[in-house]
N, C-alpha and C. Protein backbone atom coordinates (compact mmCIF):
# COMPACT_ATOMS: atom_id res chain seq x y z
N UNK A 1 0.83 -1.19 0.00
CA UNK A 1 0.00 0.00 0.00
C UNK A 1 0.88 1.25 0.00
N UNK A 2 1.90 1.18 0.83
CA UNK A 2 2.77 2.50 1.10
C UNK A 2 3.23 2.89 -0.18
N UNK A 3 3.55 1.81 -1.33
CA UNK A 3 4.51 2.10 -2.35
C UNK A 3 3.58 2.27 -3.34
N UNK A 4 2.15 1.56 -3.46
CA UNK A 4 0.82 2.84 -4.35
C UNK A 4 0.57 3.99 -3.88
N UNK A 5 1.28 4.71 -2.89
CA UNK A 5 0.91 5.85 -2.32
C UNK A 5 1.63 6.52 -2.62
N UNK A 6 2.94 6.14 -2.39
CA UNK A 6 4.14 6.97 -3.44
C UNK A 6 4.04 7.12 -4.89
N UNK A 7 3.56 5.92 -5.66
CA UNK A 7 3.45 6.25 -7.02
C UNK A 7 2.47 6.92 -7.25
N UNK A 8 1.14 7.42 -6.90
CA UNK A 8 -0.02 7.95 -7.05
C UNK A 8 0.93 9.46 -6.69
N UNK A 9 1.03 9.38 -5.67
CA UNK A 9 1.92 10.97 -5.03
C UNK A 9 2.53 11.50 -6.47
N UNK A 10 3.80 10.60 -6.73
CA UNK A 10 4.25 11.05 -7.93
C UNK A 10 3.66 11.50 -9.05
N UNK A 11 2.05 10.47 -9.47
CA UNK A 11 1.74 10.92 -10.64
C UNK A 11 1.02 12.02 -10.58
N UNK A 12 1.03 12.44 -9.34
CA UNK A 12 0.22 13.69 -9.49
C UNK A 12 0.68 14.91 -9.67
N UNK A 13 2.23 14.83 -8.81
CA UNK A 13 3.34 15.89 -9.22
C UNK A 13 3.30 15.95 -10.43
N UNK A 14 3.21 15.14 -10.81
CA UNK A 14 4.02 15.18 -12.84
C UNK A 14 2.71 15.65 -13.50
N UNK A 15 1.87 15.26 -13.53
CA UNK A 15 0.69 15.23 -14.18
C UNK A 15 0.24 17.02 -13.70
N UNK A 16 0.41 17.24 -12.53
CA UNK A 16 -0.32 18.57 -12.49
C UNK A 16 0.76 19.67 -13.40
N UNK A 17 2.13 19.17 -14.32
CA UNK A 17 2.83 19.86 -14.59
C UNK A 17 2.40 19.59 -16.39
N UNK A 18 1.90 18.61 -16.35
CA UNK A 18 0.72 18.22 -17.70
C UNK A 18 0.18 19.50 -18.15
N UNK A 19 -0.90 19.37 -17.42
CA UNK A 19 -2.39 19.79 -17.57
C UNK A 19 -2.45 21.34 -18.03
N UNK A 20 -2.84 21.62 -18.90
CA UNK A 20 -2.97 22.90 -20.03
C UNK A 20 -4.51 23.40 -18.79
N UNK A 21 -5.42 22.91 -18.76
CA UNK A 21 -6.23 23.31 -18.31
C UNK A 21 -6.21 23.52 -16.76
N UNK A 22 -6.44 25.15 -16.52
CA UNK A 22 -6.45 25.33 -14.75
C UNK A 22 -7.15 24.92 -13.74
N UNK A 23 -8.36 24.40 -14.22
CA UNK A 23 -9.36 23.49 -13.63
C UNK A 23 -8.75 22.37 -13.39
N UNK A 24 -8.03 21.60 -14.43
CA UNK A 24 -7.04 19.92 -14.20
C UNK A 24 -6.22 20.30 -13.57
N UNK A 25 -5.45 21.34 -13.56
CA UNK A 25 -3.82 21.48 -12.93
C UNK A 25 -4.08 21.36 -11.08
N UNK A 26 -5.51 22.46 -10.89
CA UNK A 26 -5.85 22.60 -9.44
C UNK A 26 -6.25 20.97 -8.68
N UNK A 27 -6.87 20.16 -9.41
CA UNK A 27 -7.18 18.69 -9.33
C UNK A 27 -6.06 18.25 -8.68
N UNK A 28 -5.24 18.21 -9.74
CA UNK A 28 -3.69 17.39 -9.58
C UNK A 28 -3.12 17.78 -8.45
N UNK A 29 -2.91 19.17 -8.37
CA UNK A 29 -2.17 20.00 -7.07
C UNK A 29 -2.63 19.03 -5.73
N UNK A 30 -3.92 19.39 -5.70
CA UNK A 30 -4.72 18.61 -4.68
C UNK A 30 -4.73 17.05 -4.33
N UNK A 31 -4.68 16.50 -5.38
CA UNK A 31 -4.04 15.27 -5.63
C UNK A 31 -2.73 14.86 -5.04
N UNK A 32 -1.76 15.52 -5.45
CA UNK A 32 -0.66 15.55 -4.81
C UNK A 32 -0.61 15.69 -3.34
N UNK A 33 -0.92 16.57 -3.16
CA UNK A 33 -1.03 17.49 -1.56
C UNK A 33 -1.87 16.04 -0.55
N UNK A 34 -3.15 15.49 -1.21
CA UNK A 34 -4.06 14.67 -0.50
C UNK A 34 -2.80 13.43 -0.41
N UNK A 35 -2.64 12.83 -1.72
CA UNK A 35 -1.59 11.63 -2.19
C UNK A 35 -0.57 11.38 -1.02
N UNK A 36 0.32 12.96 -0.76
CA UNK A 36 1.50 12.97 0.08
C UNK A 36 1.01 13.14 1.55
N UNK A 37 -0.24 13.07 1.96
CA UNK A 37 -0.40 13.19 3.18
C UNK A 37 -0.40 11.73 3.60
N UNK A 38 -1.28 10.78 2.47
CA UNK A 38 -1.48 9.41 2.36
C UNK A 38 -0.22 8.42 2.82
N UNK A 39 0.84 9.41 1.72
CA UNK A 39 1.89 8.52 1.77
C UNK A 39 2.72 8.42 3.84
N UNK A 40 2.41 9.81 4.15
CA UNK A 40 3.23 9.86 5.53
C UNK A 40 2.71 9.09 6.19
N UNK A 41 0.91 8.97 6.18
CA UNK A 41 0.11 7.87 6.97
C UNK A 41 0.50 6.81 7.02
N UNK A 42 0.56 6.08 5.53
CA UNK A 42 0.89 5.07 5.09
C UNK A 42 2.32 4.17 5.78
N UNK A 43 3.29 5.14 5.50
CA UNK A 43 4.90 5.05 6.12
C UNK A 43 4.39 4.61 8.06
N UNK A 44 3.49 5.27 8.30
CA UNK A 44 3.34 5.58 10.02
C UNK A 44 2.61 4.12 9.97
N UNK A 45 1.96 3.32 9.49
CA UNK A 45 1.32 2.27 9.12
C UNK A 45 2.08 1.07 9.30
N UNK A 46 3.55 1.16 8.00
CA UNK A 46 4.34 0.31 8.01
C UNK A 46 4.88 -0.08 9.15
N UNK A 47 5.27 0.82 10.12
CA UNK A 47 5.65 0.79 11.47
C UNK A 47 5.05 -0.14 12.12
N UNK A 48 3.68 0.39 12.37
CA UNK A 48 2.71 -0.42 13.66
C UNK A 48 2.50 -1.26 13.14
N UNK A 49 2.31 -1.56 11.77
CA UNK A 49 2.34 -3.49 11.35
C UNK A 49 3.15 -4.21 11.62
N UNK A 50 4.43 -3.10 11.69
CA UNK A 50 5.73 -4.71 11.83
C UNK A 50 5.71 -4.37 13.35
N UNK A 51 5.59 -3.51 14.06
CA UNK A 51 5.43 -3.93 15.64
C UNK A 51 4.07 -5.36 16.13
N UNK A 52 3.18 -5.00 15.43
CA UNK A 52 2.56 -5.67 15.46
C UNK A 52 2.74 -7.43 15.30
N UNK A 53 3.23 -7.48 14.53
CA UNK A 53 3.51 -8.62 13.76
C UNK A 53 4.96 -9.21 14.25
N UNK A 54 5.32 -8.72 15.36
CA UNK A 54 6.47 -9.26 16.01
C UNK A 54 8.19 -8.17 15.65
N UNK A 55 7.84 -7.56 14.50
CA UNK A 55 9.50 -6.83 14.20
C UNK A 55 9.53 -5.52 14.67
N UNK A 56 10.47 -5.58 15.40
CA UNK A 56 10.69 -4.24 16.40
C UNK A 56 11.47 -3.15 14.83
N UNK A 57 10.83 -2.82 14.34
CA UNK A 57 11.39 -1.84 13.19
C UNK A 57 11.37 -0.96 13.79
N UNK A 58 10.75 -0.12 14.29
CA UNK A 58 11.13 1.11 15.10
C UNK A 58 12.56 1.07 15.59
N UNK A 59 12.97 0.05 16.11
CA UNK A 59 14.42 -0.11 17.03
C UNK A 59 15.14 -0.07 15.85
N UNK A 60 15.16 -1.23 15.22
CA UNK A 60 15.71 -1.05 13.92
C UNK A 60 16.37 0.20 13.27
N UNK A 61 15.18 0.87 12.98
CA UNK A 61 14.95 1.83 12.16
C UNK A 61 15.92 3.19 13.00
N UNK A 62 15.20 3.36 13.86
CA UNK A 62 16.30 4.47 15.00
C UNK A 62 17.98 4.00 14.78
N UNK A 63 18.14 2.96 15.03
CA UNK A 63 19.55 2.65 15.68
C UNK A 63 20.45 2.61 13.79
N UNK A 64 19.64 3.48 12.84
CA UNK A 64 20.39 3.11 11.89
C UNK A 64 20.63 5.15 11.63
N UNK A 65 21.55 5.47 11.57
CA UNK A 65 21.62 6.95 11.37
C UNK A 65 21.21 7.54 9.39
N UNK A 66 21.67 6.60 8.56
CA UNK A 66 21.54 7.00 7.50
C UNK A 66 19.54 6.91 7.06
N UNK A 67 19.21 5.92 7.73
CA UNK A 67 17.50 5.75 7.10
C UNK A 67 16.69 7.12 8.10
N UNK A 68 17.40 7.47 9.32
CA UNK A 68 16.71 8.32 10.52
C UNK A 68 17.12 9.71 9.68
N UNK A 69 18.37 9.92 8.70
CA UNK A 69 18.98 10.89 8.12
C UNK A 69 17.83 11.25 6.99
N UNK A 70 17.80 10.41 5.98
CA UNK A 70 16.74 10.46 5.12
C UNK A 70 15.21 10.37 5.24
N UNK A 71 14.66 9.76 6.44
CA UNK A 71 13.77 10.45 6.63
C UNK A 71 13.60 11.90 7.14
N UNK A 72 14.36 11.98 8.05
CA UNK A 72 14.72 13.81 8.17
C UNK A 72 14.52 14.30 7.14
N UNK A 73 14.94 14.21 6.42
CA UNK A 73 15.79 15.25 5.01
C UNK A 73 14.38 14.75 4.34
N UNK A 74 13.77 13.81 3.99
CA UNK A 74 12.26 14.06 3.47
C UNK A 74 11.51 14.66 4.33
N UNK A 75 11.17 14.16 5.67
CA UNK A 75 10.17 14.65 6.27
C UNK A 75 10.59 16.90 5.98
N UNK A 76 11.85 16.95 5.81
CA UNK A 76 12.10 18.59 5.87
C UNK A 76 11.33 19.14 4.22
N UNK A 77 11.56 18.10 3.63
CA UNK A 77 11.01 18.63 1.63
C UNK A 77 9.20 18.99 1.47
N UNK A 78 8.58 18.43 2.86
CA UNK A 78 7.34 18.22 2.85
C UNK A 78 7.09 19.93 2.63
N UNK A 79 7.97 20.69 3.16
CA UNK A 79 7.26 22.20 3.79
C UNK A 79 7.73 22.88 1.71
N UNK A 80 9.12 22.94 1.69
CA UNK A 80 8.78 23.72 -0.09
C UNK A 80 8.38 23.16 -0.56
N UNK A 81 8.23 21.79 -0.63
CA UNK A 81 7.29 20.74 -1.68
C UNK A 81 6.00 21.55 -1.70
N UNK A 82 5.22 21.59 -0.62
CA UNK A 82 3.78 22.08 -0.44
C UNK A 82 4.00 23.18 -1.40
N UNK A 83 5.28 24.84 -0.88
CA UNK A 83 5.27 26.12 -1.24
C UNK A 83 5.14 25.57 -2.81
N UNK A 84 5.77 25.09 -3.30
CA UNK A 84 5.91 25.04 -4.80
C UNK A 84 4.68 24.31 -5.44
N UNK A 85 4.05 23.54 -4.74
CA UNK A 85 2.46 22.81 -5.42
C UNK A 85 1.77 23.96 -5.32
N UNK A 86 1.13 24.44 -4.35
CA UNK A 86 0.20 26.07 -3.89
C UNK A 86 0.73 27.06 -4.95
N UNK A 87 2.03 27.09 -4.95
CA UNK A 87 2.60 28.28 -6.14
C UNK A 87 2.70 27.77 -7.72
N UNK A 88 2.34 26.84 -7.99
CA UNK A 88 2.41 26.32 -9.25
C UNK A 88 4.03 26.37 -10.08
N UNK A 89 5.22 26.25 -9.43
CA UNK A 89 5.96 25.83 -9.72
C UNK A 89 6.45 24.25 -9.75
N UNK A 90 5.78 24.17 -11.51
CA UNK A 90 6.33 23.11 -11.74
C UNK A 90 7.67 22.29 -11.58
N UNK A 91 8.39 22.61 -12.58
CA UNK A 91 10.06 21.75 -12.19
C UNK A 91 10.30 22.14 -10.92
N UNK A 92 10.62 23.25 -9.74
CA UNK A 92 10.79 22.85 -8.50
C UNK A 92 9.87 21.86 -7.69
N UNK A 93 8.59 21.69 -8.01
CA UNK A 93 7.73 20.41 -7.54
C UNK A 93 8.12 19.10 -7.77
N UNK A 94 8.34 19.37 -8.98
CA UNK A 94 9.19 17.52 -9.69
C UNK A 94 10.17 17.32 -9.31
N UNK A 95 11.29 17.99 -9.05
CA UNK A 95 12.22 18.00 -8.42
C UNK A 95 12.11 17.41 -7.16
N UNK A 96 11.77 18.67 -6.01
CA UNK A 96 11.49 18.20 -4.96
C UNK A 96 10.92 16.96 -4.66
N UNK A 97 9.43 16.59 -5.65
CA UNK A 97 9.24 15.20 -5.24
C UNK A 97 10.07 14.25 -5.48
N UNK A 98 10.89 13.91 -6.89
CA UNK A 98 11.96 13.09 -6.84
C UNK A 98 12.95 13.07 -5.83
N UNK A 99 12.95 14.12 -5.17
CA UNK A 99 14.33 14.00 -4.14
C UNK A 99 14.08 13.48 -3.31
N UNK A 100 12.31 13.62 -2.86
CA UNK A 100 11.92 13.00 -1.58
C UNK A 100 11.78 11.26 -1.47
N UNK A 101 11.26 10.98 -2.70
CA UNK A 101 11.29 9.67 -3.59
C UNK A 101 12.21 8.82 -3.05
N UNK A 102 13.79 9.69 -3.57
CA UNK A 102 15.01 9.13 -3.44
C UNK A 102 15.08 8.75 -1.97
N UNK A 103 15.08 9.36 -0.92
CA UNK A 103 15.80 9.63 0.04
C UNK A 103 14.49 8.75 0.48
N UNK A 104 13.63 8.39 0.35
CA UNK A 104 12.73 7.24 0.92
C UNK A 104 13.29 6.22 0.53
N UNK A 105 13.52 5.85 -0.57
CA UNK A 105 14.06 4.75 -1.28
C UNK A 105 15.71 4.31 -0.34
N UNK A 106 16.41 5.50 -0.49
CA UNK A 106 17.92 5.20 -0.12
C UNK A 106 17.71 4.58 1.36
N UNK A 107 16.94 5.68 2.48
CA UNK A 107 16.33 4.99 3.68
C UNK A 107 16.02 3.72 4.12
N UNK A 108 15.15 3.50 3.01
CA UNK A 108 14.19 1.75 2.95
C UNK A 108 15.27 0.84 3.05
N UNK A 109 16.17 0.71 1.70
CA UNK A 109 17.14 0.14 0.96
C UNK A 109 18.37 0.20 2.43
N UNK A 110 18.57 0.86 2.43
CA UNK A 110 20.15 1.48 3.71
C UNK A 110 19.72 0.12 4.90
N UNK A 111 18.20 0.52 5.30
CA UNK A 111 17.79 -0.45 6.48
C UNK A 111 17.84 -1.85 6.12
N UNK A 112 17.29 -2.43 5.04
CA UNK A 112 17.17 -3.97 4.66
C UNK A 112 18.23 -4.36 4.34
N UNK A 113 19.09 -3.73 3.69
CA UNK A 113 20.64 -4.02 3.30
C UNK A 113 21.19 -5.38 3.71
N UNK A 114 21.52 -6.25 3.86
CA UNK A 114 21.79 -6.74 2.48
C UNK A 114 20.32 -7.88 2.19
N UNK A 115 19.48 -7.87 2.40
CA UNK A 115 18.26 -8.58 2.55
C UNK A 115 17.02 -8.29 1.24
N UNK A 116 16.93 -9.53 0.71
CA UNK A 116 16.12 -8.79 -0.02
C UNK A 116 14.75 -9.58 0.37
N UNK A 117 14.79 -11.09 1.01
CA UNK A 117 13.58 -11.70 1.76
C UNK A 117 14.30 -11.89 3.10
N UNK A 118 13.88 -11.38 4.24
CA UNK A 118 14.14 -12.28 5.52
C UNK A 118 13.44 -13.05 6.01
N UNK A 119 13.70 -14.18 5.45
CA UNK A 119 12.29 -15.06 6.47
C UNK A 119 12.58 -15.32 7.96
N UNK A 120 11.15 -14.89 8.08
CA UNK A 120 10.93 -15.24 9.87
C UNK A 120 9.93 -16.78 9.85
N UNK A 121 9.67 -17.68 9.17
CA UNK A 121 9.40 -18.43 9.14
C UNK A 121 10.35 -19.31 10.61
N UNK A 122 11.26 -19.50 9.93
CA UNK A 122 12.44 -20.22 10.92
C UNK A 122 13.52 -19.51 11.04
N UNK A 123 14.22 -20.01 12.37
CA UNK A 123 15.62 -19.60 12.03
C UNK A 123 16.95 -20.52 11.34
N UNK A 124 16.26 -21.80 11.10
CA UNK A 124 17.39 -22.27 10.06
C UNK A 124 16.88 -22.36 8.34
N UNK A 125 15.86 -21.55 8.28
CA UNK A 125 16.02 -21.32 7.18
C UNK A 125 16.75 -20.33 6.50
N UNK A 126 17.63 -20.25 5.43
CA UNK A 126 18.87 -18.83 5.27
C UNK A 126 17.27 -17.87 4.49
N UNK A 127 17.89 -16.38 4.82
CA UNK A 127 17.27 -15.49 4.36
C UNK A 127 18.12 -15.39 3.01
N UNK A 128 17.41 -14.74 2.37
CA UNK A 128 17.57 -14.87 0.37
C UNK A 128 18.52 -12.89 0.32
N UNK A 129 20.03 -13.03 0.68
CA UNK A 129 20.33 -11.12 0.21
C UNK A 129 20.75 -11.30 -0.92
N UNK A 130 21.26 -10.07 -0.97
CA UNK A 130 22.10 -10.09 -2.71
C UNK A 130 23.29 -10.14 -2.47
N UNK A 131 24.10 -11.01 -1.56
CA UNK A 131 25.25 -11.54 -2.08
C UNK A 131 25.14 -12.78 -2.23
N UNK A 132 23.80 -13.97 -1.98
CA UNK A 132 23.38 -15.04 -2.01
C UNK A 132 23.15 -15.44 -3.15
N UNK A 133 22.35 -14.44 -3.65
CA UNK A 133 21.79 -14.32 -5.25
C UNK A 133 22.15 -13.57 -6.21
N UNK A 134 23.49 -13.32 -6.11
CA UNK A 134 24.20 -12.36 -7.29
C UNK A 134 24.81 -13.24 -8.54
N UNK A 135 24.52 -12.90 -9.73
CA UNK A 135 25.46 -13.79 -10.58
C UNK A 135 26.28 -13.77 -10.45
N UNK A 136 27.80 -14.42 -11.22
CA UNK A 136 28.66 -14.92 -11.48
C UNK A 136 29.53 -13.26 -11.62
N UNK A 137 30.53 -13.20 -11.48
CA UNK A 137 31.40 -11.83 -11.34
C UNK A 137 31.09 -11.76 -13.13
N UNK A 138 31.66 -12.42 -13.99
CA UNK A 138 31.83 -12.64 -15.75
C UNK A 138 30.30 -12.25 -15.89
N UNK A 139 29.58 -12.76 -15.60
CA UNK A 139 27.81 -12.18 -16.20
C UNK A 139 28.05 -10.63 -15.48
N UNK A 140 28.22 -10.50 -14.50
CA UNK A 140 27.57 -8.83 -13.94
C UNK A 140 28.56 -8.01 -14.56
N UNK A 141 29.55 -8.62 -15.80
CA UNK A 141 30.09 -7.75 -15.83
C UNK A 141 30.17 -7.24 -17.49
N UNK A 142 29.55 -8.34 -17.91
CA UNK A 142 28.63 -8.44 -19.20
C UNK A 142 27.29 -7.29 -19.01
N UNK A 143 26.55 -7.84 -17.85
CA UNK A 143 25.38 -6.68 -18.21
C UNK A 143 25.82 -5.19 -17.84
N UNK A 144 27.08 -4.71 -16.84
CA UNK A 144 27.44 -3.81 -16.99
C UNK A 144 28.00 -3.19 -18.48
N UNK A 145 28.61 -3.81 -19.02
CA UNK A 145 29.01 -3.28 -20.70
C UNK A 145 27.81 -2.94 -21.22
N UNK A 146 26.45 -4.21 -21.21
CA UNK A 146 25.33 -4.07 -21.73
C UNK A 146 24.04 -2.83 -21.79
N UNK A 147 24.14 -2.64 -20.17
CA UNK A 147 23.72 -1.47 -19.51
C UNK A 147 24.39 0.09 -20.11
N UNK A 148 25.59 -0.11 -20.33
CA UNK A 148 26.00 1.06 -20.48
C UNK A 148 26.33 1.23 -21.69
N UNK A 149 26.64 0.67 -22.76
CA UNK A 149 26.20 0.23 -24.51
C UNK A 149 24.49 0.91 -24.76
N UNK A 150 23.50 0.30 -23.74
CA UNK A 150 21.96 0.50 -23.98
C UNK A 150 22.18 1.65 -23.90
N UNK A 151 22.22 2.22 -22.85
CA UNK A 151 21.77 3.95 -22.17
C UNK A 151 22.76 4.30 -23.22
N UNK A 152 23.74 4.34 -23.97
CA UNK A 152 24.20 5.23 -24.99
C UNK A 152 23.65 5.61 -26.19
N UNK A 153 22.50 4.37 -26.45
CA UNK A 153 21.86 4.37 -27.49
C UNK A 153 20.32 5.05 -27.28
N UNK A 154 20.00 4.22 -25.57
CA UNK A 154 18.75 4.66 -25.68
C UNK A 154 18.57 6.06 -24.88
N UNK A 155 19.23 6.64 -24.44
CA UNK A 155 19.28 7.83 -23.79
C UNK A 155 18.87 8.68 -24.67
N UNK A 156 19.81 9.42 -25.85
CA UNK A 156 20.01 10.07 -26.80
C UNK A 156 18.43 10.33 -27.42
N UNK A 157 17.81 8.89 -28.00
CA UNK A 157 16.62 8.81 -29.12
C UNK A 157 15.34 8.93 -27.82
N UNK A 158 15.47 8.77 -26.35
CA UNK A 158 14.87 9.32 -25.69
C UNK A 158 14.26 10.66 -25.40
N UNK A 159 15.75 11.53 -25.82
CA UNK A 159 15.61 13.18 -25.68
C UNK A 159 15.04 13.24 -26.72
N UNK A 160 15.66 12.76 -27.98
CA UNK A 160 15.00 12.87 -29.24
C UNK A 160 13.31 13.18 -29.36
N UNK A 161 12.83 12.04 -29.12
CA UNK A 161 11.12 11.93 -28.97
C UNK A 161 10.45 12.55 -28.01
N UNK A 162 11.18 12.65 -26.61
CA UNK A 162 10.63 14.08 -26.17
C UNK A 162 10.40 15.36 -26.31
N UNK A 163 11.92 15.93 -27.10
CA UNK A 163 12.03 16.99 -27.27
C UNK A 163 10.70 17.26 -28.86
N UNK A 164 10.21 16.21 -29.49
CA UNK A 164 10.23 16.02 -30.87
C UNK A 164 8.34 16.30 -30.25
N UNK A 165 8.05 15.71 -29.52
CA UNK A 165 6.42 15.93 -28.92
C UNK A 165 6.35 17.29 -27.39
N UNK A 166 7.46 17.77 -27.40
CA UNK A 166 7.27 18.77 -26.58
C UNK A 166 7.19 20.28 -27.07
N UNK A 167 7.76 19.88 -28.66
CA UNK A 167 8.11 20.98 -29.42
C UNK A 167 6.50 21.46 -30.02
N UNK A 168 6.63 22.84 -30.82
CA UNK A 168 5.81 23.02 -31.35
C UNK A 168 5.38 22.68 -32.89
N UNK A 169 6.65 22.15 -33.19
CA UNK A 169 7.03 21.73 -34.43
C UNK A 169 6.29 20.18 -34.75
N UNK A 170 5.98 19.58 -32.95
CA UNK A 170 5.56 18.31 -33.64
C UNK A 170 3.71 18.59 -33.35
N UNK A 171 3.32 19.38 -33.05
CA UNK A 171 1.93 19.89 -32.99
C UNK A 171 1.34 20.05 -34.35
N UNK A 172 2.33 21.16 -34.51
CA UNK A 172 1.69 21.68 -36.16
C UNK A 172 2.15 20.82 -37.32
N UNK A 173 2.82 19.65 -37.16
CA UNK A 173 2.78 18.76 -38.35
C UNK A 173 1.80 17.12 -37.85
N UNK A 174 1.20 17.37 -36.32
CA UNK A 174 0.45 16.78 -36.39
C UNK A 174 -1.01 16.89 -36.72
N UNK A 175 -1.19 18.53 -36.63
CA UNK A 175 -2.10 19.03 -38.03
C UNK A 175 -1.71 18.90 -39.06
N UNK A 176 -1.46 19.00 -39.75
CA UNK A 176 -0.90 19.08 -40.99
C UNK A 176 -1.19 17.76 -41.27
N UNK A 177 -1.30 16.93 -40.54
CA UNK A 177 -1.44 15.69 -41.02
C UNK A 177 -2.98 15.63 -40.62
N UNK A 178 -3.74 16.21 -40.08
CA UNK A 178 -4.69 15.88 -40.00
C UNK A 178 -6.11 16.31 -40.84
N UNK A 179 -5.52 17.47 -41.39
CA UNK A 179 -6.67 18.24 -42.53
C UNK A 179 -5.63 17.90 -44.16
């Protein structure tokens, strides 16, 4: 639930930076604003479930300085995040929400480290991290060439087609094609 709350959050940032119409843009704003209140609930949620459910994450979570760091540093984006939704500054909104994004993400990630299932089933069953389940040094180092071969190619024809439907140039030859 927490992580449809973040993506909804997001699409509303982006989307209210869409919307040609001031009637849609005020929607979205609101959207956002409602979305990101969701999401803090949501986060406050994750907590009392895993207390609930036996995992002292709170302890956890405190005794780790980098996830207690990044939530700081989001919980601080909440206040210009808002100034810039209310003021209709777009790219500082997108911004800001990506940063907050991040620094949830880096948080989450920092705490589970190196874990990507812990089972509490048993304790002799091994939990599944990513040094358990990493390929072979020769493969990760194949999809690194691969990875970075792709993004050379696909980066570029990315800007391309954005810039190509953001322009005005691709408007008026999509009239042009249409009468």
């Amino acid at each position: 639930m927490f992580a449809c709350v973040l993506f909804v959050f997001l699409a509303a940032v982006y989307l209210s930076g869409e919307a040609k119409n001031l009637v849609l843009r005020k929607i979205f704003i609101y959207r956002a604003q409602v979305a990101n209140v969701a999401a803090v609930i949501s986060g406050g949620l994750v907590f009392l479930c895993a207390q609930w459910t036996g995992l002292d994450l709170i302890s956890i979570f405190s005794e780790d300085p980098i996830s207690v760091s990044c939530m700081a540093l989001a919980s601080i984006t909440l206040i210009p995040l808002w100034t810039c939704l209310r003021r209709e500054r777009v790219l500082a909104s997108r911004l800001l929400a990506g940063v907050q994004m991040a620094l949830i993400l880096i948080g989450w990630f920092k705490l589970q480290f190196p874990f990507i299932i812990a089972s509490r089933v048993s304790s002799s069953e091994p939990a599944i991290t990513l040094y358990s389940t990493a390929a072979p040094d020769g493969t990760l180092r194949y999809l690194l060439i691969s990875l970075v071969v792709g993004s050379l190619v696909i980066f570029p024809a990315l800007f391309l087609l954005l810039s190509i439907f953001k322009s005005n140039h691709g408007s008026k030859a999509k009239r042009r094609g249409a009468s």
